[in-house]
Protein backbone atom coordinates (compact mmCIF):
# COMPACT_ATOMS: atom_id res chain seq x y z
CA UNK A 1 -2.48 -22.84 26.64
CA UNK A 2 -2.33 -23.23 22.64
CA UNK A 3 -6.05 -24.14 21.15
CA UNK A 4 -6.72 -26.18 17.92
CA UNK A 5 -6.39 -24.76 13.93
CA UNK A 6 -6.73 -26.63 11.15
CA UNK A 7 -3.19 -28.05 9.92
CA UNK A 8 -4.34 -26.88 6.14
CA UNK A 9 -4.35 -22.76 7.34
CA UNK A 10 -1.87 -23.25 9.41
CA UNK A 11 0.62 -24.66 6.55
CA UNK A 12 -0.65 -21.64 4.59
CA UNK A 13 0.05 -18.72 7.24
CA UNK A 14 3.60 -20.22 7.19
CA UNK A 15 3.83 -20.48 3.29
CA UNK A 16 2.66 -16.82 3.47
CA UNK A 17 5.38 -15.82 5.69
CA UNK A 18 7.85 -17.42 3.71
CA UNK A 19 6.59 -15.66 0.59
CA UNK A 20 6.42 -12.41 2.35
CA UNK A 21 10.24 -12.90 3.62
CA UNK A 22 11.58 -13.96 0.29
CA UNK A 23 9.49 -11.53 -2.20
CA UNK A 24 12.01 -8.41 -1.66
CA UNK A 25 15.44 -10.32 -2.28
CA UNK A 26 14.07 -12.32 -5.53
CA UNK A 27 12.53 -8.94 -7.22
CA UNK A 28 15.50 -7.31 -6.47
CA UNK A 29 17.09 -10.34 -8.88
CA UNK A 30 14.60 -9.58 -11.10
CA UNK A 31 15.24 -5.97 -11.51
CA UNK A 32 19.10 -6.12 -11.72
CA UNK A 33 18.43 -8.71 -14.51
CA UNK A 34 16.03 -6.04 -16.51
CA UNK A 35 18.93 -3.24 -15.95
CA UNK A 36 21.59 -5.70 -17.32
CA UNK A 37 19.40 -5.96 -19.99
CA UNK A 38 19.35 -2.72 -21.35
CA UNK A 39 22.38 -1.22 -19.77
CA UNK A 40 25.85 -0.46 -21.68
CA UNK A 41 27.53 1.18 -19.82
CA UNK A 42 30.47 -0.75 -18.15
CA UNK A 43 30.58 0.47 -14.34
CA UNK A 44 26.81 0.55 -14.30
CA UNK A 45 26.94 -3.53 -15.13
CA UNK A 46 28.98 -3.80 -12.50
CA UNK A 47 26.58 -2.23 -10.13
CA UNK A 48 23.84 -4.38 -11.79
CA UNK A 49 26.07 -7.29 -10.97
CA UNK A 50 26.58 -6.40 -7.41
CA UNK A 51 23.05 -5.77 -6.65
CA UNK A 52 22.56 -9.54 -8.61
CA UNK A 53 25.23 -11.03 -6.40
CA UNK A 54 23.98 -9.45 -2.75
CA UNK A 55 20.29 -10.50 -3.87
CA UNK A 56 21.10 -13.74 -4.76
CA UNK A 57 23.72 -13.85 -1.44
CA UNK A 58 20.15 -12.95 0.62
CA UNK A 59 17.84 -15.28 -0.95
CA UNK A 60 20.08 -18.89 -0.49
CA UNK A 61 20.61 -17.43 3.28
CA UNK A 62 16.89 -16.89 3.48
CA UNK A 63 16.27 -20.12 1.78
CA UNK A 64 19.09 -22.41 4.37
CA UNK A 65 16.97 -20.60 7.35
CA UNK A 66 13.54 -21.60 6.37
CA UNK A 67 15.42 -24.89 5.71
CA UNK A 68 15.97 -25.33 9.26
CA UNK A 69 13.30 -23.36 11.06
CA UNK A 70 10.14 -24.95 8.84
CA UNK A 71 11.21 -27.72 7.01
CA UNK A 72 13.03 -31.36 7.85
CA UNK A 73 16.37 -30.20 7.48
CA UNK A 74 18.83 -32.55 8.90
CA UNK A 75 17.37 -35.81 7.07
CA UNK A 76 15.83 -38.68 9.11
CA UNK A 77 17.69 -38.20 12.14
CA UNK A 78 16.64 -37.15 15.73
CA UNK A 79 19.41 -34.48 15.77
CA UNK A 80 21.15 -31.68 13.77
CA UNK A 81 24.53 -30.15 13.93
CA UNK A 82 24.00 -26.72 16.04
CA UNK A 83 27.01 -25.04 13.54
CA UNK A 84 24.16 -25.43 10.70
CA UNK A 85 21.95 -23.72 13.07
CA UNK A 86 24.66 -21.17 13.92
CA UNK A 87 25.42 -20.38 10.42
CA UNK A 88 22.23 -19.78 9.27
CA UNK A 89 21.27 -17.17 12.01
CA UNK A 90 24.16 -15.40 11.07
CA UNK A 91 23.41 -15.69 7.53
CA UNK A 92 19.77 -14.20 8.45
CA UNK A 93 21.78 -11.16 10.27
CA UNK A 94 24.96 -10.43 10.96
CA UNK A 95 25.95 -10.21 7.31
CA UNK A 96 24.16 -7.35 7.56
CA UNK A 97 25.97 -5.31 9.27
CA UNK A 98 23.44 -4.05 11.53
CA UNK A 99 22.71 -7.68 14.05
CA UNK A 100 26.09 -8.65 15.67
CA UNK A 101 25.43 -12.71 16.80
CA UNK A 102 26.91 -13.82 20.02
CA UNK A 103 26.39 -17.97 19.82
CA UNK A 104 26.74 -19.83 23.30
CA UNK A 105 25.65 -22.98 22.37
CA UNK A 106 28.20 -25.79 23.65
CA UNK A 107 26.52 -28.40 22.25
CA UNK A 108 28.01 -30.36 18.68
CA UNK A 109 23.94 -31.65 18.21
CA UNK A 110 20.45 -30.82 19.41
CA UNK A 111 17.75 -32.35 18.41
CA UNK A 112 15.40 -30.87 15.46
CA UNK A 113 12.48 -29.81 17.91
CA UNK A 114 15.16 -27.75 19.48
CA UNK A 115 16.87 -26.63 17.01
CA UNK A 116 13.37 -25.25 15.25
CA UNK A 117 12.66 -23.23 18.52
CA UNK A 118 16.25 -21.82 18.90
CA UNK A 119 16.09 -20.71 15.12
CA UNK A 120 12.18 -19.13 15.48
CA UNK A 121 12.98 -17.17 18.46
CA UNK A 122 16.16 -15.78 17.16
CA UNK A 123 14.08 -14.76 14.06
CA UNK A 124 11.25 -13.25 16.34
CA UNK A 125 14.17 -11.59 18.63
CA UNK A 126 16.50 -10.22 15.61
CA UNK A 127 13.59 -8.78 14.03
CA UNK A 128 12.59 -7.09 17.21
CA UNK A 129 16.01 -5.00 16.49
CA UNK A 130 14.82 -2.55 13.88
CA UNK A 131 17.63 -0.42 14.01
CA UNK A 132 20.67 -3.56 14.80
CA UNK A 133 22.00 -4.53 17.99
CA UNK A 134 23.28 -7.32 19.74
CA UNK A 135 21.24 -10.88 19.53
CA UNK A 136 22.60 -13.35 21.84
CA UNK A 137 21.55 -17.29 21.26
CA UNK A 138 22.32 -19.85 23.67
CA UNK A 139 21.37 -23.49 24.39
CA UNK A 140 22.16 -26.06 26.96
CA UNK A 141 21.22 -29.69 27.55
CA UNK A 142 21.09 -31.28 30.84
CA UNK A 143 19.66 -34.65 31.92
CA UNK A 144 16.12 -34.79 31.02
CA UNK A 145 15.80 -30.83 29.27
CA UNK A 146 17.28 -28.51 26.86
CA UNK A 147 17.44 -25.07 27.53
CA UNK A 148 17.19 -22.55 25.25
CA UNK A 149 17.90 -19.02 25.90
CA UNK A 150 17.37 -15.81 22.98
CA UNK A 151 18.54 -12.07 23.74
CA UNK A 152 18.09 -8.98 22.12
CA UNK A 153 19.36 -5.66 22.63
CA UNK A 154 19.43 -2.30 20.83
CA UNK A 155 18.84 1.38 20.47
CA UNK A 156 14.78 0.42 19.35
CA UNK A 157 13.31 -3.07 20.47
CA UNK A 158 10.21 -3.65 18.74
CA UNK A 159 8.15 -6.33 19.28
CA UNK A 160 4.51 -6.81 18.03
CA UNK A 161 1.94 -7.67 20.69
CA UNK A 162 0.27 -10.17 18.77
CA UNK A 163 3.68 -11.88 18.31
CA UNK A 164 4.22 -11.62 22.37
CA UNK A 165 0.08 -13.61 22.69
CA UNK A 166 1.34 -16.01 20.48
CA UNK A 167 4.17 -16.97 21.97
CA UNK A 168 2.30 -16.53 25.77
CA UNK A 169 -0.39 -17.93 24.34
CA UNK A 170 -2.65 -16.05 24.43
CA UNK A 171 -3.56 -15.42 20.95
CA UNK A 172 -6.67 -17.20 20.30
CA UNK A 173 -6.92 -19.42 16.60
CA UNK A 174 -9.00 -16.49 14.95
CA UNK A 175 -6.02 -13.67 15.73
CA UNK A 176 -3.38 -16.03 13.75
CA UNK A 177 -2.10 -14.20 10.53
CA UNK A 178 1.37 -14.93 8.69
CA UNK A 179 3.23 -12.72 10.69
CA UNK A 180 2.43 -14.53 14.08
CA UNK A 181 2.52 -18.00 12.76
CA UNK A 182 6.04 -18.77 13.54
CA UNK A 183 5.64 -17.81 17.30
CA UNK A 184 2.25 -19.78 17.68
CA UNK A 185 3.82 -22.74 16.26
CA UNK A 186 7.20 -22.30 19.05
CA UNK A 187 4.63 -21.69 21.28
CA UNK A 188 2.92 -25.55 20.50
CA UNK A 189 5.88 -27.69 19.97
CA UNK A 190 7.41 -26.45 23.47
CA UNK A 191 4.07 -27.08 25.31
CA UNK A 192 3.32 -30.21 22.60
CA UNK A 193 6.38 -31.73 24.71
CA UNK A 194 5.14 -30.71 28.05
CA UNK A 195 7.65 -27.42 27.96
CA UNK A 196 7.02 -23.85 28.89
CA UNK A 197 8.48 -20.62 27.12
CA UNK A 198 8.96 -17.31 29.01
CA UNK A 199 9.75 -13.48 27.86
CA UNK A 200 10.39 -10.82 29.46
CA UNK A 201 7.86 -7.86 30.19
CA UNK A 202 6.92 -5.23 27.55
CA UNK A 203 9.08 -2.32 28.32
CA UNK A 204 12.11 -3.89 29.33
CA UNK A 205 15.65 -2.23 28.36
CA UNK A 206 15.97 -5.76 26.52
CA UNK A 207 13.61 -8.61 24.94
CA UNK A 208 14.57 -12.40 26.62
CA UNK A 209 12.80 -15.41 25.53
CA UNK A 210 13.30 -18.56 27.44
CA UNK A 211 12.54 -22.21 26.25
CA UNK A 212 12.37 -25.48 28.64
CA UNK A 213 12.35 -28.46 26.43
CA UNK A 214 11.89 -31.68 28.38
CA UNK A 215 13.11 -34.93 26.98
């Protein structure tokens, strides 16, 4: 069961998050702009470039996730497009190199509430995979539910145990910090609607989260 926090933190434990996630891509802009500054010679602009292109290439990825998974992407309607959702996940790893995406998601649209928990656990999931793997993201809606499914697998799952409270809920409203806000707020919309999320037990070969979304 989730407990109360005041909506003013809570707004700021995500803000803080954000910050935290979008700090290393924007400085690296910043310090490929101080190098083109000063440097001459031609193949080490190019470099300088590179790094400017890749940083700024991270940062509007960043930027269209957070979009989706924390703001009101979509505009005023009930539902978004799941290939926004879909390209934004990717965007958030497998350009990397390191996170290969399997989508199995059948649907055109989900709604937003859905499409907010699908995005947060696949964030919570693909970070789990320090050194890459395999993140697997599927949804389906059936009369009266959507179900939403999240897999990861990989030579090193890590997942922190306040991040697994949160999302069992079992992280009481002094333990929240920035890095467990996401999952707490999962955690609250799914249960808000009168849904329940499972995960699979620590030490399992592979990390499974599970969403029931009535309605």
């Amino acid at each position: 069961m989730t407990h109360p926090i005041d909506s003013t933190e809570f707004a700021s434990l995500l803000c803080s998050r954000l910050c935290h996630d979008l700090l290393s891509p924007v400085g690296a802009l910043n310090n490929g702009l101080e190098l083109m500054a000063d440097e001459t010679d031609p193949d080490m602009r190019q470099r300088c470039l590179d790094l400017l292109a890749d940083s700024a290439r991270t940062s509007a990825n960043k930027l269209k996730f957070f979009r989706l998974a924390f703001g009101s992407a979509g505009g005023f309607g009930d539902a978004v497009p799941t290939h926004e959702a879909r390209v934004a996940i990717e965007g958030m790893f497998a350009q990397t190199g390191r996170v290969k995406v399997g989508w199995m998601v059948g649907d055109d649209m989900l709604n937003k509430l859905a499409v907010k928990v699908l995005l947060n656990l696949s964030l919570i999931a693909g970070d789990a995979l320090v050194r890459g793997g395999q993140l697997d993201v599927g949804a389906e809606k059936r009369p009266g539910v959507t179900e939403i499914v999240v897999r990861a697998e990989g030579p090193k799952l890590v997942l922190d145990p306040e991040l697994r409270a949160a999302l069992a809920g079992a992280l009481p409203p002094e333990g929240l910090a920035s890095r467990t806000a996401a999952a707490w707020m999962v955690r609250s919309l799914v249960t808000g609607r009168g849904g329940e999320i499972v995960l699979s037990a620590p030490g399992e070969p592979m990390l499974l989260f599970g969403a029931s979304i009535p309605g």
